[in-house]
Protein backbone atom coordinates (compact mmCIF):
# COMPACT_ATOMS: atom_id res chain seq x y z
CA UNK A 1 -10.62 9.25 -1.79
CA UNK A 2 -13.68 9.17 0.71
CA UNK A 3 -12.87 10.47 4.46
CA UNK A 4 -14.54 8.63 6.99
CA UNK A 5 -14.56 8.92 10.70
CA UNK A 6 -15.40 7.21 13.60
CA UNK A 7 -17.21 8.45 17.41
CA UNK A 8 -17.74 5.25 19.17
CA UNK A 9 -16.60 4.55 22.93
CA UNK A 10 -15.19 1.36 22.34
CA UNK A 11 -12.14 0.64 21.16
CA UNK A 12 -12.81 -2.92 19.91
CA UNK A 13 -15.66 -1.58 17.55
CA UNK A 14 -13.75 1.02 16.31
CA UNK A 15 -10.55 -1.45 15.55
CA UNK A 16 -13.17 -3.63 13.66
CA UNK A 17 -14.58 -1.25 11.49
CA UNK A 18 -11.25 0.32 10.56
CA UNK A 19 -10.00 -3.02 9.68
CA UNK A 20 -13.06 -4.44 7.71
CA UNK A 21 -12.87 -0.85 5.72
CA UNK A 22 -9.57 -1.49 4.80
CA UNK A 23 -10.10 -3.73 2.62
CA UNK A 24 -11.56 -1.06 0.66
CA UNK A 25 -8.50 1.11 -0.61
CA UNK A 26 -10.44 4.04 -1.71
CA UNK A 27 -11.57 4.67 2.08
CA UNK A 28 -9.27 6.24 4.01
CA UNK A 29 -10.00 6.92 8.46
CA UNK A 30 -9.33 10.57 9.53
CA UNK A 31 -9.95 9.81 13.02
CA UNK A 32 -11.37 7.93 16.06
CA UNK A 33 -13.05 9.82 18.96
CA UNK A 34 -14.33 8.90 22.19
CA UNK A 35 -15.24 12.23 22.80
CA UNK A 36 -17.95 14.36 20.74
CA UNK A 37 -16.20 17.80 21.31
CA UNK A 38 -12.72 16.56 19.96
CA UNK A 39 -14.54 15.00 16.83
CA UNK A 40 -16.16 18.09 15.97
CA UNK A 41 -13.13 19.49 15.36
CA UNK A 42 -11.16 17.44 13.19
CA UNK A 43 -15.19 17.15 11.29
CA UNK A 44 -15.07 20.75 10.53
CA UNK A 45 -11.50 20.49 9.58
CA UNK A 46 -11.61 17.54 7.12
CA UNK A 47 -15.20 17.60 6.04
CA UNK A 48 -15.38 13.47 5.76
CA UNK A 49 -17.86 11.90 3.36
CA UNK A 50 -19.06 9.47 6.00
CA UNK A 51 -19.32 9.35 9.78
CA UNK A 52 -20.10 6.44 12.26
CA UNK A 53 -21.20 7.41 15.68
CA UNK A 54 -22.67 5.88 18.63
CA UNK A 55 -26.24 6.90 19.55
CA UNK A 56 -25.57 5.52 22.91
CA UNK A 57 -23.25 7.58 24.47
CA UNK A 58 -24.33 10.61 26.57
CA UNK A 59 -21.43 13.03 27.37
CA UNK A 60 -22.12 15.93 29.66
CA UNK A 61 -25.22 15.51 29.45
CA UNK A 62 -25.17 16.17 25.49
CA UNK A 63 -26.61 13.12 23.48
CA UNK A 64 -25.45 12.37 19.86
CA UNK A 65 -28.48 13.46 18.42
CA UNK A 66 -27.62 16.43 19.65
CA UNK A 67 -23.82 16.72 18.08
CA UNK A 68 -25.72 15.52 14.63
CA UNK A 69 -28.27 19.19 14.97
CA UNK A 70 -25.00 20.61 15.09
CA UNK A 71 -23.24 19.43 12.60
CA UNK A 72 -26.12 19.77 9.85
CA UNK A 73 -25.14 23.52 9.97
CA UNK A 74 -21.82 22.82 8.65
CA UNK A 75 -21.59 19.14 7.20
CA UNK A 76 -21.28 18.92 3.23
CA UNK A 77 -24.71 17.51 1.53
CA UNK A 78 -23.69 14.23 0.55
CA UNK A 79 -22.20 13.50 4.27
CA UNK A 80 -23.80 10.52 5.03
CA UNK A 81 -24.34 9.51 9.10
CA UNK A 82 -24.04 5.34 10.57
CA UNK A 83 -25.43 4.61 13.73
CA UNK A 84 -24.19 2.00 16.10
CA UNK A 85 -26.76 1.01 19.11
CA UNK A 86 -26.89 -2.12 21.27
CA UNK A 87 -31.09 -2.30 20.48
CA UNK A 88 -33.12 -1.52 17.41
CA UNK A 89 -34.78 1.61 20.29
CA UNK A 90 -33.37 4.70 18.69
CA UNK A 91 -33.60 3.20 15.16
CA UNK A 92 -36.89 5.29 14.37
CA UNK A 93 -35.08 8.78 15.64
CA UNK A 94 -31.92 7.46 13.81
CA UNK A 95 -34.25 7.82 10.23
CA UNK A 96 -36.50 10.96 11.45
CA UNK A 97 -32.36 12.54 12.10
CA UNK A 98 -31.55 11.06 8.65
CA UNK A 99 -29.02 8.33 9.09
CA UNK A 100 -28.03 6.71 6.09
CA UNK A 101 -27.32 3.25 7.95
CA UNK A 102 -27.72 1.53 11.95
CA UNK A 103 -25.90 -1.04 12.90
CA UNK A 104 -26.56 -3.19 15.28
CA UNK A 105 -23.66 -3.80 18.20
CA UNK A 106 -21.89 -6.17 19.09
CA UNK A 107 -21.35 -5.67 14.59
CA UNK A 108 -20.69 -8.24 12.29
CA UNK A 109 -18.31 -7.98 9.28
CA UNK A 110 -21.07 -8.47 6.84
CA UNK A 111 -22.72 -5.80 8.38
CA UNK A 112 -19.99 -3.10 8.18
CA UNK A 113 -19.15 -4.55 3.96
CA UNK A 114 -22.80 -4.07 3.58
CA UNK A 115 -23.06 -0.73 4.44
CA UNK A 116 -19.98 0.91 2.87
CA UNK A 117 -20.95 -1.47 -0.82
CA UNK A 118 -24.54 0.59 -0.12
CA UNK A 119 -22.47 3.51 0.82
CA UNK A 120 -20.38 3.10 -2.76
CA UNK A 121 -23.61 2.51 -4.94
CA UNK A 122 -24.87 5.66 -3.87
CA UNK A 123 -22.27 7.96 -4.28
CA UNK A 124 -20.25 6.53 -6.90
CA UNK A 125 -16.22 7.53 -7.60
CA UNK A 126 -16.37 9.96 -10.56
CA UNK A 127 -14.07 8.85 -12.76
CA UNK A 128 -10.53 10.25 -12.49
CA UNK A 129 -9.04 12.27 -15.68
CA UNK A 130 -6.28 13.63 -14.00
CA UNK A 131 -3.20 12.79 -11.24
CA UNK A 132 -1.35 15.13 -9.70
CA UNK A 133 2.02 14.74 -8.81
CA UNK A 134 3.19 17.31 -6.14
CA UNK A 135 7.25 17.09 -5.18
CA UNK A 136 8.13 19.94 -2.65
CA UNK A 137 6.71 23.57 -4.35
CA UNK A 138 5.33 22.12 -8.11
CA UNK A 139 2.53 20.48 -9.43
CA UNK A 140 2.99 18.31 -12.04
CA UNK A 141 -0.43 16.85 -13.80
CA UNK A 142 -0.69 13.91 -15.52
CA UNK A 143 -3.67 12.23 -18.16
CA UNK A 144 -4.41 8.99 -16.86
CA UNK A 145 -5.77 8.38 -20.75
CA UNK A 146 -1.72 8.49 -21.43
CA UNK A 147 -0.27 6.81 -18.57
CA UNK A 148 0.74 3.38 -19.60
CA UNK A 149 1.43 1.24 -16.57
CA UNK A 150 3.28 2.63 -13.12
CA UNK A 151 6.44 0.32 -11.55
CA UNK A 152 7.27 0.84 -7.94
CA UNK A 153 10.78 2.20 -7.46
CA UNK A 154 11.39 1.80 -3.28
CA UNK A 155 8.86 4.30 -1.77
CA UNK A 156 8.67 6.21 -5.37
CA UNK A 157 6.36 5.11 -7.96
CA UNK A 158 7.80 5.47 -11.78
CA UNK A 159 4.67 6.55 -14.22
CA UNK A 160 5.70 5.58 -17.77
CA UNK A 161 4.05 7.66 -20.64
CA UNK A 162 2.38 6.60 -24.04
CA UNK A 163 5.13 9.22 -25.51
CA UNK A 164 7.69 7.52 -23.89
CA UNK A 165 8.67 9.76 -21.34
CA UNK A 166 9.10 8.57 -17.63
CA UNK A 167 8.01 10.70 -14.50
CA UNK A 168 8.61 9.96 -11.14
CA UNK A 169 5.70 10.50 -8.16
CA UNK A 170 7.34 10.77 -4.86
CA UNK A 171 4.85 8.05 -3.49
CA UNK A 172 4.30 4.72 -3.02
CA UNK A 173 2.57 2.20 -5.66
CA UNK A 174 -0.23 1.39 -2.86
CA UNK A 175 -0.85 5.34 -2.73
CA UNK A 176 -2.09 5.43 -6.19
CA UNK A 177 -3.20 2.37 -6.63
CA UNK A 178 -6.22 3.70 -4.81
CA UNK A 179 -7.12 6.66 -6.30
CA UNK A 180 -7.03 5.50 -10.03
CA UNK A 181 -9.55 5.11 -12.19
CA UNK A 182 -10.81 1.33 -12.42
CA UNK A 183 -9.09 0.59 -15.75
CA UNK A 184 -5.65 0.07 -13.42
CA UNK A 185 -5.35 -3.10 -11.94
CA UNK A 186 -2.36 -3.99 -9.75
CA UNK A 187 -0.75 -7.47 -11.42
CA UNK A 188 2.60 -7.20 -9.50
CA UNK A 189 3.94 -6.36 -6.49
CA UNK A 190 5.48 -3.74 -8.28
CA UNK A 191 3.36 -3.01 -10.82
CA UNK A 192 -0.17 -1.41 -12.12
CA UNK A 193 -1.11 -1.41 -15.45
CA UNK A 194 -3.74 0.44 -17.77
CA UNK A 195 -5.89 -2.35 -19.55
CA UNK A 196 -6.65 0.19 -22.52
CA UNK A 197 -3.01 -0.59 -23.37
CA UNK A 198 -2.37 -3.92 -23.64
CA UNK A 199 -2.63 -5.76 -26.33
CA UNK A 200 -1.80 -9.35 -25.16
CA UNK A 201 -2.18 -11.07 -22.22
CA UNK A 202 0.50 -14.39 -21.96
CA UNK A 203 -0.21 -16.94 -19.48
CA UNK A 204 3.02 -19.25 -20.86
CA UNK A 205 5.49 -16.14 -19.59
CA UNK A 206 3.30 -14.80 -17.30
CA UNK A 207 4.23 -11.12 -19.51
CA UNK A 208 1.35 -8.44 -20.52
CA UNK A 209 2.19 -6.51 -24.15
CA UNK A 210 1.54 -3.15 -23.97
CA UNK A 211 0.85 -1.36 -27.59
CA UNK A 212 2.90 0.97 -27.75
CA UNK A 213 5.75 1.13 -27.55
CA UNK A 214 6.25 -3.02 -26.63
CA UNK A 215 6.66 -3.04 -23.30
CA UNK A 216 6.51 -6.58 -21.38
CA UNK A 217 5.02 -6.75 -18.34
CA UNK A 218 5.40 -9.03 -16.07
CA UNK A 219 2.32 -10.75 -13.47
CA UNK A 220 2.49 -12.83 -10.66
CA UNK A 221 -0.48 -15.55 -9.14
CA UNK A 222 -1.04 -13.46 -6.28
CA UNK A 223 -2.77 -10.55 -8.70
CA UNK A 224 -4.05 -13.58 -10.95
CA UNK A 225 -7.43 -12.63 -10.03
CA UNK A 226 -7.27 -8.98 -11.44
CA UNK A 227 -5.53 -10.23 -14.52
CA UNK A 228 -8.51 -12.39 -15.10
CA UNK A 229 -10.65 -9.23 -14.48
CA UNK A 230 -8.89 -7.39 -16.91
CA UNK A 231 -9.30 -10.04 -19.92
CA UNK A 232 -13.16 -10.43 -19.29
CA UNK A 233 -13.25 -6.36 -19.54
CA UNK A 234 -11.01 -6.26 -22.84
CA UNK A 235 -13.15 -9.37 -24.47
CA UNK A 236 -16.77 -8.61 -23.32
CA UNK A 237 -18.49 -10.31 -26.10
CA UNK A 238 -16.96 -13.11 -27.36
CA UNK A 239 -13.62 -14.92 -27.35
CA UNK A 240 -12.10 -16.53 -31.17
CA UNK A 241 -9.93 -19.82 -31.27
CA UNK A 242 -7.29 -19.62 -33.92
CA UNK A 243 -6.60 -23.48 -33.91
């Protein structure tokens, strides 16, 4: 999951950026400020990945640039910095500071998919090998090599097991749908499957076949598109007609 959070003194900006982002499941807003004193706290507390703030607002006197010396004695490395400005004026000091991005206000969608796609190609999602699966004191943790597809169950998610075995995550499907490795695409309202397991895709009964053991599972045309994502992955080279 990568934290982000946002220091801007409009409202309408922020709304914008948190919505655009959403569409982008693996990103995940641990606050909006109007105030640089009350960001700093919840910075230090939750260490986010990436932060927007407006280089235009002066509080007390104190000028962003000023909260961004600051933080550079406690951020994490790879914490990268977006500016928003009205005019291209502070863009140089921005750079010298070492933003990662500057937007441009009043922003455009493009603008904000742009930078968070330039935002993913440089720090990339490592790839997942384990869940964990905390219900009240335990831990339970699961290989995503041997989960076979997950089935929501209300606001519970049911993981089902290559051995068979079924174990319950106190969580909903959405939840986890994020944080998996890209081999899980959702094809169901209620279900997310691992591609390394099937071993047929029906478009006559709508139904993928898991290997083992041979489980049916059902898609719908609203995840069409990821079903079609998952066939091109599973037959890279070259596809065989058999009549």
């Amino acid at each position: 999951m990568t934290d982000y959070l946002i220091i801007e003194n409009s409202s309408v900006i922020a709304d914008k950026i948190i919505d655009i982002i959403s569409d982008f499941p693996e990103f995940n807003c641990v606050g909006y400020f109007q105030n640089h004193d009350e960001s700093m706290d919840v910075i230090l507390r939750d260490m986010p990945n990436l932060i927007f703030i407006n280089i235009d607002m002066t509080i007390n006197g104190n000028t962003p640039f000023g909260l961004v010396n600051e933080l550079k004695q406690y951020l994490k490395n790879d914490t990268e910095l977006i500016a928003i400005s009205t005019s291209k004026e502070k863009s140089y000091e921005a750079i010298k500071m070492g933003f990662f991005d500057y937007l441009i206000s009043p922003i455009i969608d493009l603008d904000i998919r742009k930078a968070i796609i330039k935002f993913k190609k440089k720090h990339p999602t490592k790839v997942r090998k384990t869940i964990c699966l905390k219900s009240y004191n335990d831990y339970q943790y699961l290989n995503v090599d041997e989960i076979l597809f997950l089935r929501a169950d209300s606001n519970t998610t049911d993981f089902h097991m290559d051995d068979g075995s079924v174990i319950n995550g106190f969580k909903t499907l959405r939840t986890f749908e994020s944080i998996l490795p890209e081999n899980f695409l959702r094809i169901h309202r209620s279900y997310i499957i691992n591609c390394n397991w099937v071993s047929k895709v029906s478009y006559g009964n709508s139904k993928c076949t898991i290997k083992k053991p041979h489980h049916h599972i059902p898609f719908s045309k609203s995840y069409l598109s990821n079903v079609q994502q998952m066939i091109k992955s599973l037959s890279p080279v070259s596809e065989v007609g058999l009549n």
